[in-house]
C-alpha atoms as a PDB file:
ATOM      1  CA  UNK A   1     -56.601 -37.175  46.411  1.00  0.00           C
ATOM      2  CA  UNK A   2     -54.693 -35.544  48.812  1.00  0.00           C
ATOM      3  CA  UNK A   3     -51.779 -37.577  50.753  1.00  0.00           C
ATOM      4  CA  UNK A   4     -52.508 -41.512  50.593  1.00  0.00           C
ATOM      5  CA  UNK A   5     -55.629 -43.523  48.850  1.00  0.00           C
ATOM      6  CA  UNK A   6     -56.870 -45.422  51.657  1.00  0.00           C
ATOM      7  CA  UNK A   7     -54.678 -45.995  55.233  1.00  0.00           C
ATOM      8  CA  UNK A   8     -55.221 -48.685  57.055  1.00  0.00           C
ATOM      9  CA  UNK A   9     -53.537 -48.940  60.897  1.00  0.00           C
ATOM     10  CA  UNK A  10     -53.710 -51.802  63.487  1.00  0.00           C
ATOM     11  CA  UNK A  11     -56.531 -53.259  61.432  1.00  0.00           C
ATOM     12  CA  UNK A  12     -58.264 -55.928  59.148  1.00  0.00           C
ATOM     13  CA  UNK A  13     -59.426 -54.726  55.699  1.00  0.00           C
ATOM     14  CA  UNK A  14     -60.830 -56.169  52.687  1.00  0.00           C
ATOM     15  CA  UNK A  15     -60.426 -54.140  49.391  1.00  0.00           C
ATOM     16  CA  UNK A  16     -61.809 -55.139  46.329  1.00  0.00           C
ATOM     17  CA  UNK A  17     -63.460 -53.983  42.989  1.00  0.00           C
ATOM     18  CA  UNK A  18     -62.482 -50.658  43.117  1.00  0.00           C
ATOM     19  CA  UNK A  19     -60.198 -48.092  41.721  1.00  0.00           C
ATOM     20  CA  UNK A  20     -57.420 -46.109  44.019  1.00  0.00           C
ATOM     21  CA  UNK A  21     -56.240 -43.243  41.169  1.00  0.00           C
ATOM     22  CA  UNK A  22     -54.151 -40.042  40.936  1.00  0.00           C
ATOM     23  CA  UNK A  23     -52.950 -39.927  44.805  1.00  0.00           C
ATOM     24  CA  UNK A  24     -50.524 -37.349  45.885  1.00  0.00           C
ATOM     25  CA  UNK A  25     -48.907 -39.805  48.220  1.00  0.00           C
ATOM     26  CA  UNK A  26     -49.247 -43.813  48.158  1.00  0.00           C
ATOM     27  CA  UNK A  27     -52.027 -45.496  46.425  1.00  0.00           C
ATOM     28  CA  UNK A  28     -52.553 -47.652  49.562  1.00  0.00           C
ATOM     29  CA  UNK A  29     -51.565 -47.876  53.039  1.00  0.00           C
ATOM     30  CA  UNK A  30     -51.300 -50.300  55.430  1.00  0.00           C
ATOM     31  CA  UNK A  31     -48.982 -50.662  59.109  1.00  0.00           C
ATOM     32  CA  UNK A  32     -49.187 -53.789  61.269  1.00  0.00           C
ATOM     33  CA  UNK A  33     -52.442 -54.669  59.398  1.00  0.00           C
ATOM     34  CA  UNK A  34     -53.924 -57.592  57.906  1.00  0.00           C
ATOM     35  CA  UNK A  35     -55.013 -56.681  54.331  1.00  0.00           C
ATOM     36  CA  UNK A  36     -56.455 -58.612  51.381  1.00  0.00           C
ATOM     37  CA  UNK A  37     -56.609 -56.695  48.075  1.00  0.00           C
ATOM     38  CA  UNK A  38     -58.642 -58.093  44.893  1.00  0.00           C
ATOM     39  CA  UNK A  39     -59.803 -57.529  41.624  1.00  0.00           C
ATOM     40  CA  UNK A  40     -58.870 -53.754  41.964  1.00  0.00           C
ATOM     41  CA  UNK A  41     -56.754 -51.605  40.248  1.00  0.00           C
ATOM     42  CA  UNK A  42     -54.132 -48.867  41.733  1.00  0.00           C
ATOM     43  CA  UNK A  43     -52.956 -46.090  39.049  1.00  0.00           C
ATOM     44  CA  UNK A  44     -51.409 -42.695  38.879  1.00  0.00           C
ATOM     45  CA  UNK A  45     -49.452 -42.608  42.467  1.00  0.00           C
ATOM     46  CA  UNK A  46     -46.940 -39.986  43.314  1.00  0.00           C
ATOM     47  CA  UNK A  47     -45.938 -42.198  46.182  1.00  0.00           C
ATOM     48  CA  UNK A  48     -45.465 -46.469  46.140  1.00  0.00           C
ATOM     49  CA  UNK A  49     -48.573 -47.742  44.288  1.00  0.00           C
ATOM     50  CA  UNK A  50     -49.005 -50.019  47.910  1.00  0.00           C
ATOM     51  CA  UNK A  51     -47.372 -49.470  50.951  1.00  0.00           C
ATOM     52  CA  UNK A  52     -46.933 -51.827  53.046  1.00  0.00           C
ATOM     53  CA  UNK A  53     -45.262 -51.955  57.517  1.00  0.00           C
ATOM     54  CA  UNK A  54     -45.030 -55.259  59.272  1.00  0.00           C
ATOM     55  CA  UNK A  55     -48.462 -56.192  57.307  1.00  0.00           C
ATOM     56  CA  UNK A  56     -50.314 -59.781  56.842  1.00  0.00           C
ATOM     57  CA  UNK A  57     -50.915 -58.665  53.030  1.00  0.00           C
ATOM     58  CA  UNK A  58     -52.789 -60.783  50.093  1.00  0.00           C
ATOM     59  CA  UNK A  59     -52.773 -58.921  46.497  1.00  0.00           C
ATOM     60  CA  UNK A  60     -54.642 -60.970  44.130  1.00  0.00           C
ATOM     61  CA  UNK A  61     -56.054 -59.568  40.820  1.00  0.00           C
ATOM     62  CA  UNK A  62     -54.803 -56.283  41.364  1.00  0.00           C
ATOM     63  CA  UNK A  63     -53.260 -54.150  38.575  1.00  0.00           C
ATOM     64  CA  UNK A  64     -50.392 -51.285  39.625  1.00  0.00           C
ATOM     65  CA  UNK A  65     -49.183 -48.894  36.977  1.00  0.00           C
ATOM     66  CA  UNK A  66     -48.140 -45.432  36.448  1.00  0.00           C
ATOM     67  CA  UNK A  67     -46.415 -45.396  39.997  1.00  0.00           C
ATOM     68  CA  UNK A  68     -43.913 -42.661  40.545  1.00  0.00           C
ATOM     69  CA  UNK A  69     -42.657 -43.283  43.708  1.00  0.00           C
ATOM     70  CA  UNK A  70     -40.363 -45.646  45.053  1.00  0.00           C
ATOM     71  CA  UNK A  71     -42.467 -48.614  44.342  1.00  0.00           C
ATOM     72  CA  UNK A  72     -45.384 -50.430  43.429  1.00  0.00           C
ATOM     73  CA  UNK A  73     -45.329 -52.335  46.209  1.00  0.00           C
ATOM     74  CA  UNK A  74     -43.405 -51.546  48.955  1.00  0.00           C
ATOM     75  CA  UNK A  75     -43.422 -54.332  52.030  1.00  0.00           C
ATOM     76  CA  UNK A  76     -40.928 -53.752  55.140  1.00  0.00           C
ATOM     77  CA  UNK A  77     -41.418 -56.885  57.112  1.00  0.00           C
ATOM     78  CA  UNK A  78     -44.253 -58.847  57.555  1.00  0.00           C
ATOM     79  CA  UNK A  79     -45.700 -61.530  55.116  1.00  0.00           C
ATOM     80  CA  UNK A  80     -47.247 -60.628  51.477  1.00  0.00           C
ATOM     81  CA  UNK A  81     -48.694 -63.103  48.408  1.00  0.00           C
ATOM     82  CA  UNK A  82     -48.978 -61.192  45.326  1.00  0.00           C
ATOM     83  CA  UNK A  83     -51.231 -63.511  42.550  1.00  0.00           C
ATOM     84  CA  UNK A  84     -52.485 -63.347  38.910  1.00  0.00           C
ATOM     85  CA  UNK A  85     -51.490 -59.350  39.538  1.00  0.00           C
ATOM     86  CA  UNK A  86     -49.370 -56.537  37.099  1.00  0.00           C
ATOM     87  CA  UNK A  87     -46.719 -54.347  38.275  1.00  0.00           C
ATOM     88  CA  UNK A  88     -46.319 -51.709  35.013  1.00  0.00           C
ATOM     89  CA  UNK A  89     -44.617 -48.206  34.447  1.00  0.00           C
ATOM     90  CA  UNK A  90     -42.994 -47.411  37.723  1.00  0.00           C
ATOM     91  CA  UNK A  91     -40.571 -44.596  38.215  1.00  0.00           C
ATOM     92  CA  UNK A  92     -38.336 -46.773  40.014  1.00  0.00           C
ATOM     93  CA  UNK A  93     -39.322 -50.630  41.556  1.00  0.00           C
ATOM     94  CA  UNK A  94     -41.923 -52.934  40.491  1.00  0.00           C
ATOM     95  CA  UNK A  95     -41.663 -54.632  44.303  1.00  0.00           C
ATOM     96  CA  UNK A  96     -39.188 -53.972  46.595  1.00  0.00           C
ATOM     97  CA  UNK A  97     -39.484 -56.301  49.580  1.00  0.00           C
ATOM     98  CA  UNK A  98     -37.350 -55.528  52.607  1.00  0.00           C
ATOM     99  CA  UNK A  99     -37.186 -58.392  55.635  1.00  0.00           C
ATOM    100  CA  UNK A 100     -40.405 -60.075  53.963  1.00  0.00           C
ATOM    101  CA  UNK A 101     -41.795 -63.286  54.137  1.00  0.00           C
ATOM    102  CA  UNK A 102     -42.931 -63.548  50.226  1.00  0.00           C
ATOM    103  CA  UNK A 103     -44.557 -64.953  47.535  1.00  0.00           C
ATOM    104  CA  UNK A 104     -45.327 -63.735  43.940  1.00  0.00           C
ATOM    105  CA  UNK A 105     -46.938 -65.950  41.012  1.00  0.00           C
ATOM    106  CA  UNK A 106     -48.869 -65.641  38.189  1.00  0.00           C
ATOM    107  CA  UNK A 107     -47.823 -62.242  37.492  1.00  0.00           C
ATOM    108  CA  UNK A 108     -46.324 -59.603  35.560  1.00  0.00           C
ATOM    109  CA  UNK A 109     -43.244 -56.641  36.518  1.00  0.00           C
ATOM    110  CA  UNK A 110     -42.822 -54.669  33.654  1.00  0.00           C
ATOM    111  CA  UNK A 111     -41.353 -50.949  33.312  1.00  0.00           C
ATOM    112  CA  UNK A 112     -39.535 -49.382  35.142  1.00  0.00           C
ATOM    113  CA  UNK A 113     -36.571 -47.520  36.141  1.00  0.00           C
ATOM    114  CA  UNK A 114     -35.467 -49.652  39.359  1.00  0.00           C
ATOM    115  CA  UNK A 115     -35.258 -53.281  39.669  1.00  0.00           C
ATOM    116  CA  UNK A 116     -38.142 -55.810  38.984  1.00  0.00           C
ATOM    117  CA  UNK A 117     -38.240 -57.300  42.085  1.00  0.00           C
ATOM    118  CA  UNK A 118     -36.030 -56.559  45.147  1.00  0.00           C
ATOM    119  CA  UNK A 119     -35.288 -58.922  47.462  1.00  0.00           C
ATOM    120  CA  UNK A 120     -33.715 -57.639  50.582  1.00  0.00           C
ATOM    121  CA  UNK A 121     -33.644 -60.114  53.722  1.00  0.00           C
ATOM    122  CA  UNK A 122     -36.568 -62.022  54.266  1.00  0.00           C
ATOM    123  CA  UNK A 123     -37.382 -65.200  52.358  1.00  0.00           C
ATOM    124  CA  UNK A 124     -38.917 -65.278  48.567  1.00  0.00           C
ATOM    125  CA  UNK A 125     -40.607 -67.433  46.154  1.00  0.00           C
ATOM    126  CA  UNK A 126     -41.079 -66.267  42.754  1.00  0.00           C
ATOM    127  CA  UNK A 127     -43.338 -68.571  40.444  1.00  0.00           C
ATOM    128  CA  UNK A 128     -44.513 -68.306  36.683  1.00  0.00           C
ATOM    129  CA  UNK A 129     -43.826 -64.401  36.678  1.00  0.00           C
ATOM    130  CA  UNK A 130     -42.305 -62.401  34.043  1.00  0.00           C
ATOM    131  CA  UNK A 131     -40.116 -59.461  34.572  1.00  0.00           C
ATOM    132  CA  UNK A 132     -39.293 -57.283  32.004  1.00  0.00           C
ATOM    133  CA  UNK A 133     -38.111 -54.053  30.915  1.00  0.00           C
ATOM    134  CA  UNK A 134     -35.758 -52.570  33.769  1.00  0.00           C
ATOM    135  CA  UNK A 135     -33.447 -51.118  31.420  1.00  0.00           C
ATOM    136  CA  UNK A 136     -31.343 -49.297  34.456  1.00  0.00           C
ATOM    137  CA  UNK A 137     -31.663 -52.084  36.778  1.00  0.00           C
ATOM    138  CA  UNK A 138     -32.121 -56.150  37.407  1.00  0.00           C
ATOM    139  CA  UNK A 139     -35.396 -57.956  36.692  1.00  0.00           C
ATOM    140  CA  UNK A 140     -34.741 -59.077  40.050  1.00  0.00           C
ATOM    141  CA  UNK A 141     -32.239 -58.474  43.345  1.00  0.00           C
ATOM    142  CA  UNK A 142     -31.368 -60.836  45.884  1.00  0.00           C
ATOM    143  CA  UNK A 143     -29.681 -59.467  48.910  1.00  0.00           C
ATOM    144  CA  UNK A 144     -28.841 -61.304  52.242  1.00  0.00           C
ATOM    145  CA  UNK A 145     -31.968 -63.465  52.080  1.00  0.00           C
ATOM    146  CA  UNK A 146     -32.690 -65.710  54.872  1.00  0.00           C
ATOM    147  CA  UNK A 147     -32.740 -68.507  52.856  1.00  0.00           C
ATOM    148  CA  UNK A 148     -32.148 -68.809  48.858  1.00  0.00           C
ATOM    149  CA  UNK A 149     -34.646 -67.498  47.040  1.00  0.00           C
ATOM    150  CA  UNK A 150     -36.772 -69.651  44.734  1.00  0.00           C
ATOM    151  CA  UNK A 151     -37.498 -68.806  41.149  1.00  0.00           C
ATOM    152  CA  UNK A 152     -39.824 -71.572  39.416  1.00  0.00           C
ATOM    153  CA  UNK A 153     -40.969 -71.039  35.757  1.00  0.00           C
ATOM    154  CA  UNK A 154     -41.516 -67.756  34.373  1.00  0.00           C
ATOM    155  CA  UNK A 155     -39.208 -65.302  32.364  1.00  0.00           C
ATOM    156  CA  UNK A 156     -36.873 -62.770  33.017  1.00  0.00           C
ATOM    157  CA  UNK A 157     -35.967 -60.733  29.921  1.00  0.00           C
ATOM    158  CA  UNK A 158     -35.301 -56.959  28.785  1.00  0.00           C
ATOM    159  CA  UNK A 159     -33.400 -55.506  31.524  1.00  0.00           C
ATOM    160  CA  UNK A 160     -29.956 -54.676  32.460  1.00  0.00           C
ATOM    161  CA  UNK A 161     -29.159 -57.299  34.512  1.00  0.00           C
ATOM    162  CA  UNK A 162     -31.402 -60.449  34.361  1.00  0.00           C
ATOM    163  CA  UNK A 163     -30.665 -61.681  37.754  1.00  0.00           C
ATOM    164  CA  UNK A 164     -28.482 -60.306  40.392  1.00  0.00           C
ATOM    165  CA  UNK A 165     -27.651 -62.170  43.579  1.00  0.00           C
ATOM    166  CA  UNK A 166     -24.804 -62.773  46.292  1.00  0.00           C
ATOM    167  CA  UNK A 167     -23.270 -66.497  46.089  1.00  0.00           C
ATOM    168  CA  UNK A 168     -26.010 -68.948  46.926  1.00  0.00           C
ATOM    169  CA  UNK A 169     -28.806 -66.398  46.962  1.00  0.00           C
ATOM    170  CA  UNK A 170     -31.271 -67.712  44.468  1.00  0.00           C
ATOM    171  CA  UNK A 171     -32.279 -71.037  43.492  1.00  0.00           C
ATOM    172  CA  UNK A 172     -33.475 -71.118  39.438  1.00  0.00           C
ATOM    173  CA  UNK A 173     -35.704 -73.865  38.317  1.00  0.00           C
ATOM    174  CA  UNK A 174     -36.760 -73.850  34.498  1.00  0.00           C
ATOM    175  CA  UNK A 175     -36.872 -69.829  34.609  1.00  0.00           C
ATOM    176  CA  UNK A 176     -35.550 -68.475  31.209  1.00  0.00           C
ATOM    177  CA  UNK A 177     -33.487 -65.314  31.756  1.00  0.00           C
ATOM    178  CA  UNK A 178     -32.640 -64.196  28.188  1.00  0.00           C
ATOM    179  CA  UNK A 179     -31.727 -61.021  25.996  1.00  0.00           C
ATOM    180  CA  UNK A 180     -30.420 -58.733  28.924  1.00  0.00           C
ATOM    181  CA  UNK A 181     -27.093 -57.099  28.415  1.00  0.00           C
ATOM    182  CA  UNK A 182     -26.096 -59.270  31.211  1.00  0.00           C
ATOM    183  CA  UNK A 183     -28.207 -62.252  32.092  1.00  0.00           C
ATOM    184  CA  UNK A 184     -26.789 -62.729  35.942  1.00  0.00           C
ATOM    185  CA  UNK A 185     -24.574 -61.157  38.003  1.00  0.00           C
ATOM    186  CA  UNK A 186     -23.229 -62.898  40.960  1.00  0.00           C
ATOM    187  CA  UNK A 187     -21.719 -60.974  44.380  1.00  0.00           C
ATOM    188  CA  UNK A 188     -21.192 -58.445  41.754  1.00  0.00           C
ATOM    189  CA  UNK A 189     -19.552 -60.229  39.136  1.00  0.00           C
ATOM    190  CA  UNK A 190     -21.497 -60.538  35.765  1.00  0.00           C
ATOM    191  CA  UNK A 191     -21.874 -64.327  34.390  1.00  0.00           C
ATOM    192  CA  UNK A 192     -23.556 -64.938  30.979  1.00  0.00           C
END
C-alpha cells in the first residue's frame, strides 16, 4: 500500500477484524479523531505501526509487529487505552506516548531497538504488561510526567535499562524488573 493503511481526520471510526499489512508509511492514521481498534492485527509498516494526533484512541486485541518506523504506536496528545494487545519487532519503540493521557494493561512490548514504552509528559498507568527485549534502550521511560506514573503487576526484563525515570517519576507496585544490565536508572543515575 502506498503511503498510510487507513487515515482517519476529524472523525469517529471503528476498526476491527481486519488486517492493515506491508504499508509504505504508517499502518494507521488518525488526527483529532475518536478511534476504537479491535481484534485486528497491524504488520509490516515502514512508518509507526499506529499513528496517533490529539486522538480519543481504544486499542484492544490488536497485534503490532514488524514495525520499522519510529513506533508501534505513536500518540502526541490526546487520550489512548491499549488492552489484551502485543507490541513485537519494532525498529525502534514499542509505544512512545508524548503529552498523553494513558493506559496500557494486559499486554505485551517485546523487540525492539528503542525503548518499551516512552513516557513523555502526560499521565500513565501501566498494568500486568511485560516489556522485554530492548537491548539498546529501557523497557520503559518516564520523562516530566504530569503526575508519577503507575506501574502495577507485570514484568520488566531483558533490556538495557529496566526502568528509567527522573526523581519521583514512577510509582512501582509488585512489578518485577529483573535480569537487565541495569534494572533502574534514576535522573540518570543507574540503581540496582
Amino acid at each position: 500500500v502506498d503511503g498510510a493503511g487507513i487515515y482517519i481526520d476529524i472523525a469517529t471510526a471503528s476498526i476491527a477484524n481486519s488486517m492493515i499489512s506491508s504499508t509504505d508509511d504508517d499502518g494507521i492514521v488518525a488526527f483529532a479523531s475518536d478511534i476504537s481498534i479491535s481484534s485486528s492485527t497491524v504488520t509490516k509498516t515502514n512508518g509507526s505501526g499506529v499513528y496517533l494526533y490529539d486522538a480519543i484512541s481504544t486499542i484492544n486485541n490488536v497485534t503490532i509487529d514488524a514495525v520499522s518506523g519510529w513506533a508501534g504506536i505513536y500518540a502526541d496528545k490526546g487520550t489512548l487505552s491499549v488492552v489484551n494487545s502485543s507490541i513485537e519487532n519494532v525498529a525502534n519503540h514499542g509505544a512512545a506516548l508524548y503529552n498523553v493521557t494513558s493506559t496500557i494493561s494486559n499486554t505485551v512490548v517485546e523487540n525492539g531497538g528503542g525503548d518499551g514504552v516512552v513516557v513523555s509528559g502526560g499521565t500513565a498507568k501501566i498494568t500486568d504488561t511485560s516489556v522485554s527485549g530492548f537491548a539498546e534502550g529501557a523497557g520503559i521511560e518516564v520523562t516530566a510526567p504530569v503526575e508519577p506514573v503507575r506501574i502495577t503487576g507485570g514484568e520488566v526484563t531483558g533490556n538495557a535499562v529496566g526502568i528509567s525515570a527522573d526523581s519521583g517519576g514512577a510509582v512501582l507496585i509488585d512489578v518485577f524488573v529483573h535480569d537487565n544490565n541495569k534494572n533502574f536508572v534514576i535522573d540518570g543515575d543507574p540503581a540496582q
